[in-house]
C-alpha atoms as a PDB file:
ATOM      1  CA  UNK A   1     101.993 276.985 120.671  1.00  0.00           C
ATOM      2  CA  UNK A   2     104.293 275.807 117.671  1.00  0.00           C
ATOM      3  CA  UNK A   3     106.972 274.670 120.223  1.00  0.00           C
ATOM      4  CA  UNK A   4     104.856 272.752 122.398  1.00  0.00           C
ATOM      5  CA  UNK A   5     102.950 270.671 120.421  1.00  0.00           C
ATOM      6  CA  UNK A   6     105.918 268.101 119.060  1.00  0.00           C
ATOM      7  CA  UNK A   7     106.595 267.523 123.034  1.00  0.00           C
ATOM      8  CA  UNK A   8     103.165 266.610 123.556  1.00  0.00           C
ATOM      9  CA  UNK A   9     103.252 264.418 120.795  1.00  0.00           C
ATOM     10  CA  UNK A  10     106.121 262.748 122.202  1.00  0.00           C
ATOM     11  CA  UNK A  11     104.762 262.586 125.147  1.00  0.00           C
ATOM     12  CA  UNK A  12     101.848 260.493 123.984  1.00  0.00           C
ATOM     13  CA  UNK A  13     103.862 258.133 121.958  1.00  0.00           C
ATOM     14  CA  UNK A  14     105.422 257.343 124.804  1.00  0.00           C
ATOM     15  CA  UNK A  15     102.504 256.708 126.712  1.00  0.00           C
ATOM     16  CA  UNK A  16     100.996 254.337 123.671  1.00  0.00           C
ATOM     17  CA  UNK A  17     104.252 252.759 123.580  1.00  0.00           C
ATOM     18  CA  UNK A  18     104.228 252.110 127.059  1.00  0.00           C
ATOM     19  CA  UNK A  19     100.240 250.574 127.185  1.00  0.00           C
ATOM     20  CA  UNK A  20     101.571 248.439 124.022  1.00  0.00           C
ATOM     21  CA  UNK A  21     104.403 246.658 125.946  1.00  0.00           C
ATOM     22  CA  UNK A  22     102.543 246.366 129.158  1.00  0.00           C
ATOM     23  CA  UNK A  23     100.111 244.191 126.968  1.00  0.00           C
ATOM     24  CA  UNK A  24     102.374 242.035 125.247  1.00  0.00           C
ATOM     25  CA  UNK A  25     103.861 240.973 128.629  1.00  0.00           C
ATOM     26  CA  UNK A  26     100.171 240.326 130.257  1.00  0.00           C
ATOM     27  CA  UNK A  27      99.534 238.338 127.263  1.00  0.00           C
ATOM     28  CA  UNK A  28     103.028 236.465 127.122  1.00  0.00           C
ATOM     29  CA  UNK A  29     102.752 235.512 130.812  1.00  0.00           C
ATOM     30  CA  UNK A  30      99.237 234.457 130.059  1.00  0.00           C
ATOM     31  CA  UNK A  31      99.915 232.171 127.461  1.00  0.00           C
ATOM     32  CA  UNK A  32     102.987 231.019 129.157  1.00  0.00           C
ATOM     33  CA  UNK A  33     100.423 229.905 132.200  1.00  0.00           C
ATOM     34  CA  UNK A  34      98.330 228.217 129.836  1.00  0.00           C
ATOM     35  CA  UNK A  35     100.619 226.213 128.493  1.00  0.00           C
ATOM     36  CA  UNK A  36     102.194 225.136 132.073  1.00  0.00           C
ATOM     37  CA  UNK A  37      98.674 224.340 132.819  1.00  0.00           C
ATOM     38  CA  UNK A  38      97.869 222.445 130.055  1.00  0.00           C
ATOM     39  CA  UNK A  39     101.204 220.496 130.470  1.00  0.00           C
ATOM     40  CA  UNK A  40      99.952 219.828 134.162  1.00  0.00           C
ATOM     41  CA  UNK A  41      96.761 217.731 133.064  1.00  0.00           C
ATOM     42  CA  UNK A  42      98.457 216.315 130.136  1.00  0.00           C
ATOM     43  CA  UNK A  43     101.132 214.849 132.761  1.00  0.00           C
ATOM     44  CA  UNK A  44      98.077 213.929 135.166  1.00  0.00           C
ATOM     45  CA  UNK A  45      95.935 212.359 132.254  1.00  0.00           C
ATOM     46  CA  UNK A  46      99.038 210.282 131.051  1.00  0.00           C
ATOM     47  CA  UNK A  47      99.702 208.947 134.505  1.00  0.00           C
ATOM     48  CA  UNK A  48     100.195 205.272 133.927  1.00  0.00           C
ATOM     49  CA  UNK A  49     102.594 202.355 135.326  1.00  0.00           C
ATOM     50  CA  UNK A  50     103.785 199.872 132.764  1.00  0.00           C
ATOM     51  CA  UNK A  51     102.990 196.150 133.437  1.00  0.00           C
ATOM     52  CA  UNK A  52     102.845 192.448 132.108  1.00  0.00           C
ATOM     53  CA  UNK A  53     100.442 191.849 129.532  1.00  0.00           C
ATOM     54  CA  UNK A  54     100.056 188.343 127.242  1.00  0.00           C
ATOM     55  CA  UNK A  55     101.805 189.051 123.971  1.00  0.00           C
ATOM     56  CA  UNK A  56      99.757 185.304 122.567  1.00  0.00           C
ATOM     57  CA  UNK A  57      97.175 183.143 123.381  1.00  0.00           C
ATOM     58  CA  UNK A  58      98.364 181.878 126.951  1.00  0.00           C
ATOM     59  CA  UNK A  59      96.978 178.459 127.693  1.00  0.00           C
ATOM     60  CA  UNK A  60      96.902 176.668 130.994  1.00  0.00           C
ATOM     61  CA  UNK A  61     100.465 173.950 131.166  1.00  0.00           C
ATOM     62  CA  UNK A  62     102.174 176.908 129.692  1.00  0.00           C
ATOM     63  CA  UNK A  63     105.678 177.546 131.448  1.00  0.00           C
ATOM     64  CA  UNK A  64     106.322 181.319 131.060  1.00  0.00           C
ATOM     65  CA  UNK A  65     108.949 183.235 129.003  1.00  0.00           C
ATOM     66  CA  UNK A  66     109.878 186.167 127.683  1.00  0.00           C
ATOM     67  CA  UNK A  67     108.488 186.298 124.753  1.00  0.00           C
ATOM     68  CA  UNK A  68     105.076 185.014 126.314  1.00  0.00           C
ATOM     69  CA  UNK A  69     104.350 188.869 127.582  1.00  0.00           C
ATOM     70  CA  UNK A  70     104.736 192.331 126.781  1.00  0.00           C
ATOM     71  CA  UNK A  71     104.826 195.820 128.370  1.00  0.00           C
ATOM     72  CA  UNK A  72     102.070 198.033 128.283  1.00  0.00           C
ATOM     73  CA  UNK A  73     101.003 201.054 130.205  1.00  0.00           C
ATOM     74  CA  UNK A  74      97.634 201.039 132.416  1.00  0.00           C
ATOM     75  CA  UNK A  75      95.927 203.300 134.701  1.00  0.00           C
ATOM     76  CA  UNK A  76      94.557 201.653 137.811  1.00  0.00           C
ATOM     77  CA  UNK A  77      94.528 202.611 141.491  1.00  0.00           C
ATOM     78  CA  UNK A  78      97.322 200.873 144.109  1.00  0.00           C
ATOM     79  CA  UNK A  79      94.720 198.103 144.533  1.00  0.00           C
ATOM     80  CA  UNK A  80      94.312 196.893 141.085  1.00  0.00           C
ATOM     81  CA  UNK A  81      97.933 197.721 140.372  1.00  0.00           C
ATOM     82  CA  UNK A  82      99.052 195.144 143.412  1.00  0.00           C
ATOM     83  CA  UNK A  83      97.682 192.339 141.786  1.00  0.00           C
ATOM     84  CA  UNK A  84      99.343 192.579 138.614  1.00  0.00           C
ATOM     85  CA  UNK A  85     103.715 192.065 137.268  1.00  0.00           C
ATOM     86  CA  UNK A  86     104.948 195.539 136.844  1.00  0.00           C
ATOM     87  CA  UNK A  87     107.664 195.880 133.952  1.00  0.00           C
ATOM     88  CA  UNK A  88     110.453 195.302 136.015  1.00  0.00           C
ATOM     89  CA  UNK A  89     108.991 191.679 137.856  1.00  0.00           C
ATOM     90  CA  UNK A  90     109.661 189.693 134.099  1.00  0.00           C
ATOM     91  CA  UNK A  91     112.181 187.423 136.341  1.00  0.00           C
ATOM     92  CA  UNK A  92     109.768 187.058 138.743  1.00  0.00           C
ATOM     93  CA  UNK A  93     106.958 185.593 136.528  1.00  0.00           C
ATOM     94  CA  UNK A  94     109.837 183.990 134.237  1.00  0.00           C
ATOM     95  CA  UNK A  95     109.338 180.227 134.635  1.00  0.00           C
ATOM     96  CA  UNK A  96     105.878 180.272 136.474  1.00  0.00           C
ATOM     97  CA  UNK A  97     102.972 178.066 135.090  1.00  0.00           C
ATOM     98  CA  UNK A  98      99.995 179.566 133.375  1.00  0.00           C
ATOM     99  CA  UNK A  99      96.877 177.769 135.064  1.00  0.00           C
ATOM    100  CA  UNK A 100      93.992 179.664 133.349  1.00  0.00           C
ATOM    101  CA  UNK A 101      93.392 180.808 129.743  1.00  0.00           C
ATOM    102  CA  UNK A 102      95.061 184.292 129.265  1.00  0.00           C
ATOM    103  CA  UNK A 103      94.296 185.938 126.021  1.00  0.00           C
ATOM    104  CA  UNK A 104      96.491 188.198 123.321  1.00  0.00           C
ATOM    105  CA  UNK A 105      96.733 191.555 125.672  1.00  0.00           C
ATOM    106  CA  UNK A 106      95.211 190.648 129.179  1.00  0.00           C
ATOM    107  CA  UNK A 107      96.864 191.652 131.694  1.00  0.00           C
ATOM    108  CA  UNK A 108      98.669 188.885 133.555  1.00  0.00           C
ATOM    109  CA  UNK A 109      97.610 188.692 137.122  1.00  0.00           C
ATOM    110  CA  UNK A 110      99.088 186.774 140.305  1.00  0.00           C
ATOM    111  CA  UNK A 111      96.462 184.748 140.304  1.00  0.00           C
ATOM    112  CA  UNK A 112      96.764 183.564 136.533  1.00  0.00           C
ATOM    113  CA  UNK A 113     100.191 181.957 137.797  1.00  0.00           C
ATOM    114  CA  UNK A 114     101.854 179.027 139.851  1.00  0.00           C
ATOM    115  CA  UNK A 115     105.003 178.130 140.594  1.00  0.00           C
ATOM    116  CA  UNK A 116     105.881 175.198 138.296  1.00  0.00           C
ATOM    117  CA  UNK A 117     106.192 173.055 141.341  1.00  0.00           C
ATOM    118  CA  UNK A 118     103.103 174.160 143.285  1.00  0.00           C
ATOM    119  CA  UNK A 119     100.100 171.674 143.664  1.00  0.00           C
ATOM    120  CA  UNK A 120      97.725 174.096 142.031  1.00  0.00           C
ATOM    121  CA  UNK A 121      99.240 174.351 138.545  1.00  0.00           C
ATOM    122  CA  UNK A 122      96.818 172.825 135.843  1.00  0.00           C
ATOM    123  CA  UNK A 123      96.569 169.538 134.584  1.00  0.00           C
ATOM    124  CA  UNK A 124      95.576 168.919 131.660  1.00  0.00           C
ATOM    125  CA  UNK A 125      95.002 165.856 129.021  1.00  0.00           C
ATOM    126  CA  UNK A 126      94.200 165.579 125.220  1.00  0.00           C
ATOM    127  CA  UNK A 127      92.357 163.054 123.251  1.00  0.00           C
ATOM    128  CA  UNK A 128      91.178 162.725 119.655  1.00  0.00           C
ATOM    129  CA  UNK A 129      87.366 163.404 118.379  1.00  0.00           C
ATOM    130  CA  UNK A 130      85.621 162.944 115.300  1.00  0.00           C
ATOM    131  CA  UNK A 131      84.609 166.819 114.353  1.00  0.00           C
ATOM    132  CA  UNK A 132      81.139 166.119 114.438  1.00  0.00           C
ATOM    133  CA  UNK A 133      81.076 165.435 118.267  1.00  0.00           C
ATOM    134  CA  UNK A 134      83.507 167.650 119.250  1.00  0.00           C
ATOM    135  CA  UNK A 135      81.109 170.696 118.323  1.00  0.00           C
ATOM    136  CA  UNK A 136      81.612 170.407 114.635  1.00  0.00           C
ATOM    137  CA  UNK A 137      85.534 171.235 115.201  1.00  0.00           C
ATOM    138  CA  UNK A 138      84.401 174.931 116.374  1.00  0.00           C
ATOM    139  CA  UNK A 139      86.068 175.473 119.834  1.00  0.00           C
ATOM    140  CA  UNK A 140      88.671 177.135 120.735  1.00  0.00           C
ATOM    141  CA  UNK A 141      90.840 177.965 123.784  1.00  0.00           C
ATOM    142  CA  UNK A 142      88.817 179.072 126.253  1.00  0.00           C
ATOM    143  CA  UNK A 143      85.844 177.463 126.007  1.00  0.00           C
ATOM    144  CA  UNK A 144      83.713 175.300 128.406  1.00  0.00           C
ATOM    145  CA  UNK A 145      82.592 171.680 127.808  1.00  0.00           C
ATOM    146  CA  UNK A 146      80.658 168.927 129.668  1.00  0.00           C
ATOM    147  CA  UNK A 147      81.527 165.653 128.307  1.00  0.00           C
ATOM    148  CA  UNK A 148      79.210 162.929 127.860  1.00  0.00           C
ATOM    149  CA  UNK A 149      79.352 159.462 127.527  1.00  0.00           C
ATOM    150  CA  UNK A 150      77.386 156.761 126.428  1.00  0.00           C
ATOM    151  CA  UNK A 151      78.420 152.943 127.128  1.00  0.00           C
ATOM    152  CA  UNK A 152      78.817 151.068 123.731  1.00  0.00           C
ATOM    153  CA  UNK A 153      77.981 147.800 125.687  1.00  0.00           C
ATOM    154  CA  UNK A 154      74.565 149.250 127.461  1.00  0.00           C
ATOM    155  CA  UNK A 155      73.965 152.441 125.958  1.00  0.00           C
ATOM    156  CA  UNK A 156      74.435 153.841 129.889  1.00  0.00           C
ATOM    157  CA  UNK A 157      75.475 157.634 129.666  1.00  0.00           C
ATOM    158  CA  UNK A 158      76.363 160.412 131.603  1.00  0.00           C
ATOM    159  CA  UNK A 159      78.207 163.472 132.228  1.00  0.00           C
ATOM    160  CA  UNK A 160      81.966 162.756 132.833  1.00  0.00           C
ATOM    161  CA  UNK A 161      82.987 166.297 133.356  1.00  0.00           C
ATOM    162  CA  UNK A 162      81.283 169.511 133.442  1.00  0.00           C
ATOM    163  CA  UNK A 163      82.422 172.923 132.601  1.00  0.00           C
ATOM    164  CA  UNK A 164      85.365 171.721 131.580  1.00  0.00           C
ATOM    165  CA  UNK A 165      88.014 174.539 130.032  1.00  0.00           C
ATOM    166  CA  UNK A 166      89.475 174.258 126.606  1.00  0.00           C
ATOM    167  CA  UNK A 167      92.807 174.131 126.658  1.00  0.00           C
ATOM    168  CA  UNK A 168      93.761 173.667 122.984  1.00  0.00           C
ATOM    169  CA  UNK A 169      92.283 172.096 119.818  1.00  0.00           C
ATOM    170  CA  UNK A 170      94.428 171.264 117.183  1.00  0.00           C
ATOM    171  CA  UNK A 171      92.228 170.264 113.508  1.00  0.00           C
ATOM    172  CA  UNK A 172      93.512 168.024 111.458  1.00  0.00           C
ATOM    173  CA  UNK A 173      92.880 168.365 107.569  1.00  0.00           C
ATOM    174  CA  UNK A 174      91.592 165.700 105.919  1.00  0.00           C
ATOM    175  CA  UNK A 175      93.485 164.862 102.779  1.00  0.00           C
ATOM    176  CA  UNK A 176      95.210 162.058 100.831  1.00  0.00           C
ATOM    177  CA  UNK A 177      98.353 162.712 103.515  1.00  0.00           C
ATOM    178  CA  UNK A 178      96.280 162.537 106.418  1.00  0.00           C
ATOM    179  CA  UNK A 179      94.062 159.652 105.373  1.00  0.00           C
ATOM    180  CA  UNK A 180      90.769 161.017 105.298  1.00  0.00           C
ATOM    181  CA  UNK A 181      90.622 161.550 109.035  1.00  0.00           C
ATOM    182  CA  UNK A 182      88.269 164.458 109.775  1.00  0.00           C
ATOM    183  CA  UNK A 183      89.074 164.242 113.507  1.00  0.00           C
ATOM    184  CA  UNK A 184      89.945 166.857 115.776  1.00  0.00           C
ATOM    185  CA  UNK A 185      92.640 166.623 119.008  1.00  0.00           C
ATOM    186  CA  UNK A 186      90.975 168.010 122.079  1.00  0.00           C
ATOM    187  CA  UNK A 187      93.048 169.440 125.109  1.00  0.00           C
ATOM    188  CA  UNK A 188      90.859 170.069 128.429  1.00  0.00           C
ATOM    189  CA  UNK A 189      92.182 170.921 131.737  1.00  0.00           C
ATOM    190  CA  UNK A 190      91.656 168.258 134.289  1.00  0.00           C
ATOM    191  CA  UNK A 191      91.852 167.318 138.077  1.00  0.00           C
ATOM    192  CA  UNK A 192      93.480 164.250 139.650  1.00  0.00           C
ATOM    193  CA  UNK A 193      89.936 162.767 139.993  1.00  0.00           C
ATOM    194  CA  UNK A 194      88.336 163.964 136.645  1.00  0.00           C
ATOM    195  CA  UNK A 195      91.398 162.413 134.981  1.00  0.00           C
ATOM    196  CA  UNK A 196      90.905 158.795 135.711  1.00  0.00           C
ATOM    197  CA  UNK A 197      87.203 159.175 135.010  1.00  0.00           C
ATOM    198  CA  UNK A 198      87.680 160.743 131.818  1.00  0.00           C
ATOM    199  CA  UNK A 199      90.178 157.621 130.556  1.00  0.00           C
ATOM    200  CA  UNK A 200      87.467 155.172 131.453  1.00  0.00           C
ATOM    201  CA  UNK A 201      85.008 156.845 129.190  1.00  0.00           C
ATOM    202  CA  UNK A 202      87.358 157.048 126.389  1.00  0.00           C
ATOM    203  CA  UNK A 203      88.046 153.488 126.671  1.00  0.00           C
ATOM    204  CA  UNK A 204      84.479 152.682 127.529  1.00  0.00           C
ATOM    205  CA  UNK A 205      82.214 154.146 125.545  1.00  0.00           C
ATOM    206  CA  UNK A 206      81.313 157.394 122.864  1.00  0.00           C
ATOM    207  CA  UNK A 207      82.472 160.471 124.337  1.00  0.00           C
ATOM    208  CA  UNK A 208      80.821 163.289 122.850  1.00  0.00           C
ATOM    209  CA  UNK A 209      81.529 167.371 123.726  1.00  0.00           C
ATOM    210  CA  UNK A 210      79.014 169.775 124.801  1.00  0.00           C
ATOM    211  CA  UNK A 211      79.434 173.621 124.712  1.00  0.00           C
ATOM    212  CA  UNK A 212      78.485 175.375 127.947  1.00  0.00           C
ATOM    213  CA  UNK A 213      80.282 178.593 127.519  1.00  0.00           C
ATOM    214  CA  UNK A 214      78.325 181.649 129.324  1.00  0.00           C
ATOM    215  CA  UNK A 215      76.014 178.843 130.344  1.00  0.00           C
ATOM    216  CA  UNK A 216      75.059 177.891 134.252  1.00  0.00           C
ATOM    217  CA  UNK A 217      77.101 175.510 135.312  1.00  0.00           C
ATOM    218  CA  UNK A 218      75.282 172.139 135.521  1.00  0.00           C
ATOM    219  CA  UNK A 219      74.018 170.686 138.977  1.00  0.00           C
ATOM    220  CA  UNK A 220      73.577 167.432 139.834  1.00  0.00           C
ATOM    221  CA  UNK A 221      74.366 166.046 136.696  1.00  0.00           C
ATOM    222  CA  UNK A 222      74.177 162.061 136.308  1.00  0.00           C
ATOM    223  CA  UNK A 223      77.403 160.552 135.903  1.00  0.00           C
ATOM    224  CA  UNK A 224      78.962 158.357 133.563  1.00  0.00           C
ATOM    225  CA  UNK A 225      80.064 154.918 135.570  1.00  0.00           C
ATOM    226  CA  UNK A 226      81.333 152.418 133.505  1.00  0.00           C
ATOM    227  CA  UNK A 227      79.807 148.897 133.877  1.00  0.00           C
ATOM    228  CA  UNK A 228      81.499 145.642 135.260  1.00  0.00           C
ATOM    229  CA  UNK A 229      81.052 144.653 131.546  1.00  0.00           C
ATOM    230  CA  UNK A 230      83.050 147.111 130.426  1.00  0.00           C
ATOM    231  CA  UNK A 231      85.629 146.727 132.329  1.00  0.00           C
ATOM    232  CA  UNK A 232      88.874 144.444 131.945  1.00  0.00           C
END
């Protein structure tokens, strides 16, 4: 009885011994899985494709470089992704013409872009305002406008443009250097019809800015035509 007993005790050392390993391994290999799992989604969550974004204010007239964009990474399907400069097309988009408002961060699509000798890249003309007719000196690239005018001559007004896009508006302090002037320079992008028009009104009359961003466009508007009087 006295011999037996320290075998059986050795036996069932082994045994817990055994049970003890067998349940680190389960456990290792278990945690080991988790982790390669958890890797998996991490990889599928972070599944991105880096692409052109603005890295300023883009306005339209602006002939792209490279310090006009940035990389950044997005996650968008094939269709989306098609539409858009991946990292690698900056000499593609190097050099192309900015015809719509891009802001800080947007991503820079195909259709934001001309070549600078295509027909369809913006034109765009600036003229002086005093503040308080150019919405108290408040807009800012981006914005919409109609622009009325009223005939010094006749008092005749109308609408010379609608929904007109800001391109730029540069404010000029007032001061003893700048002689008191408390107007403000007004950029707006214009057609090859809206141009002309535009001129005439300047020359002809009080031109005065309306903000219609977010609003409907207007329909039917009554335009400004200059009179015979006014005319040279």
């Amino acid at each position: 009885m006295g011999v037996a007993q320290p075998a059986l005790v050795g036996r069932t050392r082994r045994a817990i011994s055994t049970r003890v390993s067998s349940g680190h391994v389960i456990m290792l290999l278990a945690g080991a899985l988790g982790v390669l799992l958890t890797l998996s989604v991490l990889r599928a969550a972070d599944h991105s494709e880096p692409v052109l974004v603005a890295a300023k204010d883009l306005v339209p007239g602006t002939v792209i470089s490279d310090a006009d964009v940035r990389v950044a990474r997005v996650h968008s399907d094939a269709s989306v992704l098609a539409t858009l400069f991946g990292a690698g097309a900056l000499a593609d988009l190097r050099g192309q013409v900015v015809t719509t408002t891009i802001r800080t961060g947007a991503l820079v699509t195909q259709g934001d872009v001309r070549d600078v000798g295509a027909q369809a890249a913006r034109r765009v003309m600036s003229f002086p305002l005093p503040r308080a007719r150019a919405v108290g000196g408040k807009l800012v690239a981006g914005d919409r406008v109609d622009v009325i005018a009223v005939e010094r001559n006749t008092a005749r007004s109308g609408y010379v443009l609608t929904d007109a896009e800001v391109v730029a508006v540069d404010s000029h302090d007032s001061g003893p250097l700048t002689g008191g002037s408390d107007d403000v320079t007004v950029t707006l992008a214009v057609g090859p019809t809206t141009a002309p028009r535009l001129a005439a009104a300047l020359d002809a009359g009080t031109v005065t800015l309306v903000r219609s961003t977010g609003a409907a466009p207007l329909e039917d508007a009554p335009r400004f035509v200059p009179s015979q009087a006014s005319r040279p």
